[in-house]
PDB file of N, CA and C in Angstrom:
ATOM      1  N   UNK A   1      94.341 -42.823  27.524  1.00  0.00           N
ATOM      2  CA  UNK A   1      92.952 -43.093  27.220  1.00  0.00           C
ATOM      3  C   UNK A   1      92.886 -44.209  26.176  1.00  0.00           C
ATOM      4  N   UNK A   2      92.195 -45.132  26.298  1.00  0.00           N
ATOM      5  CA  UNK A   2      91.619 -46.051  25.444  1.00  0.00           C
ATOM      6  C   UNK A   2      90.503 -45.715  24.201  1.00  0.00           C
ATOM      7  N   UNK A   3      90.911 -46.199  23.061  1.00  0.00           N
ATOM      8  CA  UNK A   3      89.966 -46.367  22.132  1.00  0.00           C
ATOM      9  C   UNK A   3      88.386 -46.573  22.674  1.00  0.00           C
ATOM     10  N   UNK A   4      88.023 -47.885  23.621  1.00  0.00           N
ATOM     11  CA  UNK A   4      86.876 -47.918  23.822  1.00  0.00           C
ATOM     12  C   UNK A   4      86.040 -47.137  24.617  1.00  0.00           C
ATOM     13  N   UNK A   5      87.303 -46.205  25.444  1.00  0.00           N
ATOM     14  CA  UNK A   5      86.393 -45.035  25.835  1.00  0.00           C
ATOM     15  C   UNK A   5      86.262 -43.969  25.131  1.00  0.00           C
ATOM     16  N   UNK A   6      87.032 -43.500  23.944  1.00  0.00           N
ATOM     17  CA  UNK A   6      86.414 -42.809  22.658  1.00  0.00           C
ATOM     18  C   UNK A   6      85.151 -43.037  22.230  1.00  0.00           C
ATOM     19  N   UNK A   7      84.940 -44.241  21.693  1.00  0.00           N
ATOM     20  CA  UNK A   7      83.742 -44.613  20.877  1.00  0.00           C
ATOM     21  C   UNK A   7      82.344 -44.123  21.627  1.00  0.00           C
ATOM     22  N   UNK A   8      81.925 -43.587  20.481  1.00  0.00           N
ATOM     23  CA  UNK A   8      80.437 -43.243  20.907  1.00  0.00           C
ATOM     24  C   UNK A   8      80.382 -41.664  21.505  1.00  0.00           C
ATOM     25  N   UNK A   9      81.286 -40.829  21.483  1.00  0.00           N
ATOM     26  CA  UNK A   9      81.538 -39.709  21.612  1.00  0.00           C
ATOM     27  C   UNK A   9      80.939 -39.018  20.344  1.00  0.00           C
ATOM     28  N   UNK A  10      80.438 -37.996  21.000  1.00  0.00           N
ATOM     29  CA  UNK A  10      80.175 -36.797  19.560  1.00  0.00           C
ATOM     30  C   UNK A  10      80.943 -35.769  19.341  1.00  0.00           C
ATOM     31  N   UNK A  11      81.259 -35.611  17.746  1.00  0.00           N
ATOM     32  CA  UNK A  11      82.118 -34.520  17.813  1.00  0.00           C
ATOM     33  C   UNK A  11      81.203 -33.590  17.490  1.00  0.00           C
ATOM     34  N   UNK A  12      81.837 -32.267  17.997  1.00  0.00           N
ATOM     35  CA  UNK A  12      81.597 -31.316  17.572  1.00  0.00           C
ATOM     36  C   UNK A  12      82.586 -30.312  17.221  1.00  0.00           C
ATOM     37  N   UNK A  13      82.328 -28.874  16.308  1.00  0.00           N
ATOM     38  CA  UNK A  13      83.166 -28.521  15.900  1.00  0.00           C
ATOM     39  C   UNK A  13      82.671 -26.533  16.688  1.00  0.00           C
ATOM     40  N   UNK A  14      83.675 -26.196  17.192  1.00  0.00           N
ATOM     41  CA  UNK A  14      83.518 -25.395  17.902  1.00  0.00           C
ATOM     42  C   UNK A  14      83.021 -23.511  17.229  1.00  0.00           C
ATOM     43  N   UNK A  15      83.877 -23.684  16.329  1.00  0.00           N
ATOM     44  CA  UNK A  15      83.960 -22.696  15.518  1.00  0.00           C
ATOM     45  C   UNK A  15      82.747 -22.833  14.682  1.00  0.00           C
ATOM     46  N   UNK A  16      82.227 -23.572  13.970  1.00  0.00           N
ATOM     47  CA  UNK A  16      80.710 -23.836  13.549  1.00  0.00           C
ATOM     48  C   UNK A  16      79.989 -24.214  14.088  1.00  0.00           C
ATOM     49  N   UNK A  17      79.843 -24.392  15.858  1.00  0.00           N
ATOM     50  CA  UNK A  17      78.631 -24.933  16.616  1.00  0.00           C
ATOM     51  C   UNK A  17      77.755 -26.274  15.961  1.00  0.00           C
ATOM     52  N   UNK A  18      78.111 -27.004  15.117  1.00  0.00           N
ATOM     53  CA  UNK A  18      77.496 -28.416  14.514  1.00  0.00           C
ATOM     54  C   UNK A  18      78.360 -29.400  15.012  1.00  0.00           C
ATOM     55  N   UNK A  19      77.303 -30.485  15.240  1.00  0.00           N
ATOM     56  CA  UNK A  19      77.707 -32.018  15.190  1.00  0.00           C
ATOM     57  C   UNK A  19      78.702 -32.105  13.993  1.00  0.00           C
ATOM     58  N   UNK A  20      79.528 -32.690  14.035  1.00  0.00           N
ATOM     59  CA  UNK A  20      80.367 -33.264  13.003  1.00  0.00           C
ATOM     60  C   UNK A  20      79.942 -35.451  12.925  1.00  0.00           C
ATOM     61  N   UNK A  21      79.626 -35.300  13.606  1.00  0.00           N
ATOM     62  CA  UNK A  21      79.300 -36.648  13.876  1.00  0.00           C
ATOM     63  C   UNK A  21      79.693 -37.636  14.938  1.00  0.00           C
ATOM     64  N   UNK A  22      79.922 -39.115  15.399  1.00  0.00           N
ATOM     65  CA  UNK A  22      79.895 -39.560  16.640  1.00  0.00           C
ATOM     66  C   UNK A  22      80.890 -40.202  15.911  1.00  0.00           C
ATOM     67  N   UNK A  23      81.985 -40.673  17.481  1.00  0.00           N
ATOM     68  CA  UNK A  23      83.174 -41.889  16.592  1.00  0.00           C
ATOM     69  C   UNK A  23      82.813 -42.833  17.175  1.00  0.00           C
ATOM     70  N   UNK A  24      83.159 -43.785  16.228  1.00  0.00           N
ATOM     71  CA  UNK A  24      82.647 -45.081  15.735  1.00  0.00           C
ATOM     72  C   UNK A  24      82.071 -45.147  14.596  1.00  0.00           C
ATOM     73  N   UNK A  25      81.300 -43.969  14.060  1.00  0.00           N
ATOM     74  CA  UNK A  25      81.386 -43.938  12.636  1.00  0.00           C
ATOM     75  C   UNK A  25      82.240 -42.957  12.071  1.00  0.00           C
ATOM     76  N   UNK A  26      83.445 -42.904  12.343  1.00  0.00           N
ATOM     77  CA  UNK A  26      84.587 -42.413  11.702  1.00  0.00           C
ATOM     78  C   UNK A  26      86.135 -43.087  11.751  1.00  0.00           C
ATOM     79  N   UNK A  27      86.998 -43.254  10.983  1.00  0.00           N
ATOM     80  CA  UNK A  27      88.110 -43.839  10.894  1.00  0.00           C
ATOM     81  C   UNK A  27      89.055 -43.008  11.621  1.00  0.00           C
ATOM     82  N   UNK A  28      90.132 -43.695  11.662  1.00  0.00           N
ATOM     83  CA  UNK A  28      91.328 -43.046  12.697  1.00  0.00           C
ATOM     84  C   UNK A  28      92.614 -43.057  11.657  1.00  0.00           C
ATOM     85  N   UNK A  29      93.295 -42.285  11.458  1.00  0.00           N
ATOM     86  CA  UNK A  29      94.366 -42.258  10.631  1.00  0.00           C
ATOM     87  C   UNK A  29      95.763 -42.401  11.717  1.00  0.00           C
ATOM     88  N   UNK A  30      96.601 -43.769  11.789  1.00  0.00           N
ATOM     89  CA  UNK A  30      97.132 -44.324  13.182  1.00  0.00           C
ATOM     90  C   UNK A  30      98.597 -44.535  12.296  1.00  0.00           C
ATOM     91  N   UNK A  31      99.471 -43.899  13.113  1.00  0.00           N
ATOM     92  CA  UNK A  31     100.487 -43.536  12.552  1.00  0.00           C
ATOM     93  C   UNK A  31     101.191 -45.055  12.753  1.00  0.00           C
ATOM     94  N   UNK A  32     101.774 -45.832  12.169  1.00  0.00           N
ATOM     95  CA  UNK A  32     102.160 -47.569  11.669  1.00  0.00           C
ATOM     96  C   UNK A  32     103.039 -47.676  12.492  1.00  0.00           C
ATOM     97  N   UNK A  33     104.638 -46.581  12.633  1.00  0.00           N
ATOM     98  CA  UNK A  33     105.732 -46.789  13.646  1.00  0.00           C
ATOM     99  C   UNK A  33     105.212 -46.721  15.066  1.00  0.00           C
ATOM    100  N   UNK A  34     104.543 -46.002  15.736  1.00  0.00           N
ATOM    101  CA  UNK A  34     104.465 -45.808  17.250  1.00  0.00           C
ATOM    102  C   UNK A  34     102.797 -46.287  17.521  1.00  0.00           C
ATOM    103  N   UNK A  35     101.947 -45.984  16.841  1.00  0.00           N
ATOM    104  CA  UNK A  35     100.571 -46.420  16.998  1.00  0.00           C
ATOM    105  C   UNK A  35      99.978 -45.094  17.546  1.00  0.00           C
ATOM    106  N   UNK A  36     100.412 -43.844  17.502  1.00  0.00           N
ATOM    107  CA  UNK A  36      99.642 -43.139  17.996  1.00  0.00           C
ATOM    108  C   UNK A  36      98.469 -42.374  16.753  1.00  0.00           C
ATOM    109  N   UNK A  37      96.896 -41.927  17.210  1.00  0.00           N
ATOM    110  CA  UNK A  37      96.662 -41.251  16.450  1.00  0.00           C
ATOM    111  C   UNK A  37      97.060 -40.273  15.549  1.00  0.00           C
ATOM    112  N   UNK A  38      96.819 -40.294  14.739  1.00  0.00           N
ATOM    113  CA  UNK A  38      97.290 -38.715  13.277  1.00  0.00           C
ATOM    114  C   UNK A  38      95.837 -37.569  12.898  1.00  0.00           C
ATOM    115  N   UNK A  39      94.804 -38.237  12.932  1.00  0.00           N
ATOM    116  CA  UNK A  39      93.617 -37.854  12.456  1.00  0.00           C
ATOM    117  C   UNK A  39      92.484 -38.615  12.511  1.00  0.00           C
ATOM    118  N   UNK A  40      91.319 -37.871  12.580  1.00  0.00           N
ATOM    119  CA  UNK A  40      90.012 -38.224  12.787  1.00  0.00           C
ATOM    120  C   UNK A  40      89.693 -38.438  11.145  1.00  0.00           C
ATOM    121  N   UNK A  41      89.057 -39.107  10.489  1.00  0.00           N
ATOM    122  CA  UNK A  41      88.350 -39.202   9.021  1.00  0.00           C
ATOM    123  C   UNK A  41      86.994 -39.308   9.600  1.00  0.00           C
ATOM    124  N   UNK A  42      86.102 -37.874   9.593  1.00  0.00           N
ATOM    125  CA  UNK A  42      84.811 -38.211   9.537  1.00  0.00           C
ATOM    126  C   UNK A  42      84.039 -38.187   8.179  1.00  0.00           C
ATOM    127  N   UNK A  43      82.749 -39.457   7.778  1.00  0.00           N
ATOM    128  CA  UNK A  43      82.785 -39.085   6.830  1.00  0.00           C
ATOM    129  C   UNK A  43      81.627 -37.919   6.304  1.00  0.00           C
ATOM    130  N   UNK A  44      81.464 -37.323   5.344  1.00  0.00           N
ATOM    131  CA  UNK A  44      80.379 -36.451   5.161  1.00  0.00           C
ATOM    132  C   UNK A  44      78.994 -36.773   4.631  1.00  0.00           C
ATOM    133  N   UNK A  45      78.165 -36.547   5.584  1.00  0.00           N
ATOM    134  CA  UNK A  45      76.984 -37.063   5.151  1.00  0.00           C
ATOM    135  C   UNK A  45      75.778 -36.452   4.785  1.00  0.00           C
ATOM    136  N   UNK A  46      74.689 -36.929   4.018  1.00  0.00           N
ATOM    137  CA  UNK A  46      73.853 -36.423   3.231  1.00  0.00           C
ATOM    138  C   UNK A  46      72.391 -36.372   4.220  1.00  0.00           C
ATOM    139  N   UNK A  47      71.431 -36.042   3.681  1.00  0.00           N
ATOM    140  CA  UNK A  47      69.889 -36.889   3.906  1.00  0.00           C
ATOM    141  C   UNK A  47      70.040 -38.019   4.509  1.00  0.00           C
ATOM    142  N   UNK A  48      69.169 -38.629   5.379  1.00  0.00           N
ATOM    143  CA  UNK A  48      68.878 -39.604   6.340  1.00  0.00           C
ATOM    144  C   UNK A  48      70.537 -40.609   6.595  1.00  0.00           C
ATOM    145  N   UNK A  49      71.277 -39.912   7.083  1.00  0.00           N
ATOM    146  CA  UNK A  49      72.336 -40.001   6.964  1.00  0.00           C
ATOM    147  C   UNK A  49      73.484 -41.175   6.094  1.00  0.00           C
ATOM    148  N   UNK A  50      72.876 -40.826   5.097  1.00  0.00           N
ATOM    149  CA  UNK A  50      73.249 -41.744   3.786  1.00  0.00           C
ATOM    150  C   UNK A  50      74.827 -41.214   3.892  1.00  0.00           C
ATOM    151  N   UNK A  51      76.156 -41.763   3.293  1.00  0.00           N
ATOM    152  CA  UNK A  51      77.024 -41.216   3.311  1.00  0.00           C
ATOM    153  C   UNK A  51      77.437 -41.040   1.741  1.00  0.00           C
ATOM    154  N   UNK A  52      78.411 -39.453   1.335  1.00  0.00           N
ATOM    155  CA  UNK A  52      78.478 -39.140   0.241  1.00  0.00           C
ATOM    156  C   UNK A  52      79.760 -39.442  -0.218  1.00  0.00           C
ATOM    157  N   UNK A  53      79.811 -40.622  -1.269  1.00  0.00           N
ATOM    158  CA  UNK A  53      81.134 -41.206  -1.844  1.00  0.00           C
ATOM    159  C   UNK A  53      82.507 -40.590  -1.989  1.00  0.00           C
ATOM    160  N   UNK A  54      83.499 -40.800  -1.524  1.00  0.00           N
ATOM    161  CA  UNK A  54      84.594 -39.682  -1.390  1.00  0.00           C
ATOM    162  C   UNK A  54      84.771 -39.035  -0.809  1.00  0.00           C
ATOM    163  N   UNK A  55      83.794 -38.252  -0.355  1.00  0.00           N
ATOM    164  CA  UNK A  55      83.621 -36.967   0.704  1.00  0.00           C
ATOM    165  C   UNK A  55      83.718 -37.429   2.186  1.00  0.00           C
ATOM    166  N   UNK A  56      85.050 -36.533   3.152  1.00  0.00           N
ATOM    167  CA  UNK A  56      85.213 -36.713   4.084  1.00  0.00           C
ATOM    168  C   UNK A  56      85.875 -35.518   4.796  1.00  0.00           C
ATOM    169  N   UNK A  57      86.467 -35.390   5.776  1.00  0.00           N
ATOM    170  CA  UNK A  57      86.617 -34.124   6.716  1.00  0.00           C
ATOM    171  C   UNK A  57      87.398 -34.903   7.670  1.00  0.00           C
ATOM    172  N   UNK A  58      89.358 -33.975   7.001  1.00  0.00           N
ATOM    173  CA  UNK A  58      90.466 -34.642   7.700  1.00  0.00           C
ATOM    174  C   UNK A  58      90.243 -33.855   9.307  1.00  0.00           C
ATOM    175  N   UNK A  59      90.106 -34.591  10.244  1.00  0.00           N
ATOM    176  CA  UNK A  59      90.915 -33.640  11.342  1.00  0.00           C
ATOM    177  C   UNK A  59      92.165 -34.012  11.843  1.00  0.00           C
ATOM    178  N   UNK A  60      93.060 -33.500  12.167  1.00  0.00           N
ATOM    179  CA  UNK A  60      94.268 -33.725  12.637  1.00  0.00           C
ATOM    180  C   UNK A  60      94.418 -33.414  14.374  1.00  0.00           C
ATOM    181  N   UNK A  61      95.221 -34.570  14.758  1.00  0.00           N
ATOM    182  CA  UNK A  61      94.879 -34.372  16.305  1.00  0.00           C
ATOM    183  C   UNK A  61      95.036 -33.491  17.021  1.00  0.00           C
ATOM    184  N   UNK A  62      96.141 -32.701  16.581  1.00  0.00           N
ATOM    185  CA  UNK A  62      96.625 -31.365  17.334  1.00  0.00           C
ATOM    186  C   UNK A  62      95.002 -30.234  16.830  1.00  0.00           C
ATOM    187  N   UNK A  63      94.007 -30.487  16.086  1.00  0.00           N
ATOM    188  CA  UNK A  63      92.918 -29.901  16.509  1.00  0.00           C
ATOM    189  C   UNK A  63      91.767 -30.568  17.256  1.00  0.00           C
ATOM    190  N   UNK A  64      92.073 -31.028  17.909  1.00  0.00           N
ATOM    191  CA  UNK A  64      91.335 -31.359  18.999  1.00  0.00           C
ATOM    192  C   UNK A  64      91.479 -30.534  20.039  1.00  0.00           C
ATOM    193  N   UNK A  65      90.372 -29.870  20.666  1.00  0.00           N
ATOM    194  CA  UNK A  65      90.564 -29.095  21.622  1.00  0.00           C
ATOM    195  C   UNK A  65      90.421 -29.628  23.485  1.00  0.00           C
ATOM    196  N   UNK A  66      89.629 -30.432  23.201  1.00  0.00           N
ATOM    197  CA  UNK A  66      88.835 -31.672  24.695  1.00  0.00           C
ATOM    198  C   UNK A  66      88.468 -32.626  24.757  1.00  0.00           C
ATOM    199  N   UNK A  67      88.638 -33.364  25.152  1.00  0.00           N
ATOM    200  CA  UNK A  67      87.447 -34.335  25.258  1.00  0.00           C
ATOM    201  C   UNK A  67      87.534 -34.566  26.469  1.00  0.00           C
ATOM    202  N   UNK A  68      85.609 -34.646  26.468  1.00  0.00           N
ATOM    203  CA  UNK A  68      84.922 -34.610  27.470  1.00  0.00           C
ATOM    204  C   UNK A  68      84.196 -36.045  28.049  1.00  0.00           C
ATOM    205  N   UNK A  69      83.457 -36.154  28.524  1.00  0.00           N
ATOM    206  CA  UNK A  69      82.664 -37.080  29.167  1.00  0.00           C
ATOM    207  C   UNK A  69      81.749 -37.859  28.064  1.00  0.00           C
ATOM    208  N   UNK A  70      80.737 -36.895  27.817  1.00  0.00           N
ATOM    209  CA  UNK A  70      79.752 -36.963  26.169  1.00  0.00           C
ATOM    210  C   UNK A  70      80.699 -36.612  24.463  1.00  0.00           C
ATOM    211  N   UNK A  71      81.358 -35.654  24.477  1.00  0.00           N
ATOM    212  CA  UNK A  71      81.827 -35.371  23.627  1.00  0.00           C
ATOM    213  C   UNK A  71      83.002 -35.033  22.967  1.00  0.00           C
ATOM    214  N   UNK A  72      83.585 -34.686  22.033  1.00  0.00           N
ATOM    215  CA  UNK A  72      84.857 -34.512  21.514  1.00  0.00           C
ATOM    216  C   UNK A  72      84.704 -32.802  21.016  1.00  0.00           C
ATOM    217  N   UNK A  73      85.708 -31.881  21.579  1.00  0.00           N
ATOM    218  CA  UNK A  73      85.361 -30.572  20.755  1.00  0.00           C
ATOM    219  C   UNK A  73      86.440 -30.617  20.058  1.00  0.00           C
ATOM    220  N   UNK A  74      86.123 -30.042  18.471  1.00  0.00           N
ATOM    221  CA  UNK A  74      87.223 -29.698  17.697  1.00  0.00           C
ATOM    222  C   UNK A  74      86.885 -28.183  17.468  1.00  0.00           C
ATOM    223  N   UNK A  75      88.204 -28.247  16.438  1.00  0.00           N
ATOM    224  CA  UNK A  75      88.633 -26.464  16.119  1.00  0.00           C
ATOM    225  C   UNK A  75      89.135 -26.869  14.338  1.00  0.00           C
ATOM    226  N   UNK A  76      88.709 -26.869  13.709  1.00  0.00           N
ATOM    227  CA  UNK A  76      89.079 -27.026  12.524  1.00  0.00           C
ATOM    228  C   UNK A  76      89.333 -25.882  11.522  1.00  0.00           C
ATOM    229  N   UNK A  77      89.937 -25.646  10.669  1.00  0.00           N
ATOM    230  CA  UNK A  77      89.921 -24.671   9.917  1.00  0.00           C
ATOM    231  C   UNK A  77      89.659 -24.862   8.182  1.00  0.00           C
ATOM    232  N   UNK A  78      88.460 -23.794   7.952  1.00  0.00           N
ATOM    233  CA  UNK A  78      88.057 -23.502   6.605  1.00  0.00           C
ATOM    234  C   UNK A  78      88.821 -24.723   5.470  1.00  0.00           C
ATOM    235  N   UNK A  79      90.125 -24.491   5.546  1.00  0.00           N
ATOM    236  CA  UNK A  79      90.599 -24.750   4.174  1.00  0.00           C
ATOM    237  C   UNK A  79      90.882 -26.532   4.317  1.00  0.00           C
ATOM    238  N   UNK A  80      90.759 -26.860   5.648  1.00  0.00           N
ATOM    239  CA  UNK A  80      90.661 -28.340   5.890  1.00  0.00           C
ATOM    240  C   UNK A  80      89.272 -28.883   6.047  1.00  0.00           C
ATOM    241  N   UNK A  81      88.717 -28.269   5.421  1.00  0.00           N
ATOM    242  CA  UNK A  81      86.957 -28.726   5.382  1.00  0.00           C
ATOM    243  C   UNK A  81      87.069 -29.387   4.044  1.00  0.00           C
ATOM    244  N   UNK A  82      85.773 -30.305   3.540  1.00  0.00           N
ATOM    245  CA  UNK A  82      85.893 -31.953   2.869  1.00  0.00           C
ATOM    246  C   UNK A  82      86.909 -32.019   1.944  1.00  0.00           C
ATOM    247  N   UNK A  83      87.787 -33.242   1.974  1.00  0.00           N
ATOM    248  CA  UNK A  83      88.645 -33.472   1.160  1.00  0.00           C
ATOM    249  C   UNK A  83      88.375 -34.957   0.623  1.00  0.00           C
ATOM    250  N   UNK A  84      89.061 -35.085  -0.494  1.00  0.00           N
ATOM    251  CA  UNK A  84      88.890 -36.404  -1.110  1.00  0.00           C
ATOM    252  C   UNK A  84      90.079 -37.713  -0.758  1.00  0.00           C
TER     253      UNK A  84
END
């Protein structure tokens, strides 16, 4: 799969039923030797979706559960919720 058919996908997070947000506004953490993904960096956002300095939400690829047509499902866990 290609990057440009990622983009514009929504994540969601399965275990909390919420948007996590759409990629393209999130970074990719791309491992330098082979080029494969490591993690999603979405960032965390406030009111009219202003974004909150520092605050972000690692996912790691092995929690990814699908991706679909429209969307991305994740599975994340508690203690990997916002990090700096």
């Amino acid at each position: 799969m290609r990057l440009s058919e990622l983009s514009g996908k929504e994540i969601v997070d399965v275990k909390k039923a919420e948007r996590m947000g759409v990629l393209g506004q999130t970074d990719l953490e791309i491992n330098e030797t082979n080029g494969q993904i490591q993690a999603l960096l979405i960032p965390s956002l406030k009111w009219f979706g202003l974004r909150k300095q520092g605050q972000e939400i690692r996912v790691p690829w092995q929690h990814i559960k699908k991706i679909g047509s429209d969307m991305i499902i994740i599975d994340i866990n508690d203690e990997e919720s916002p990090s700096k």
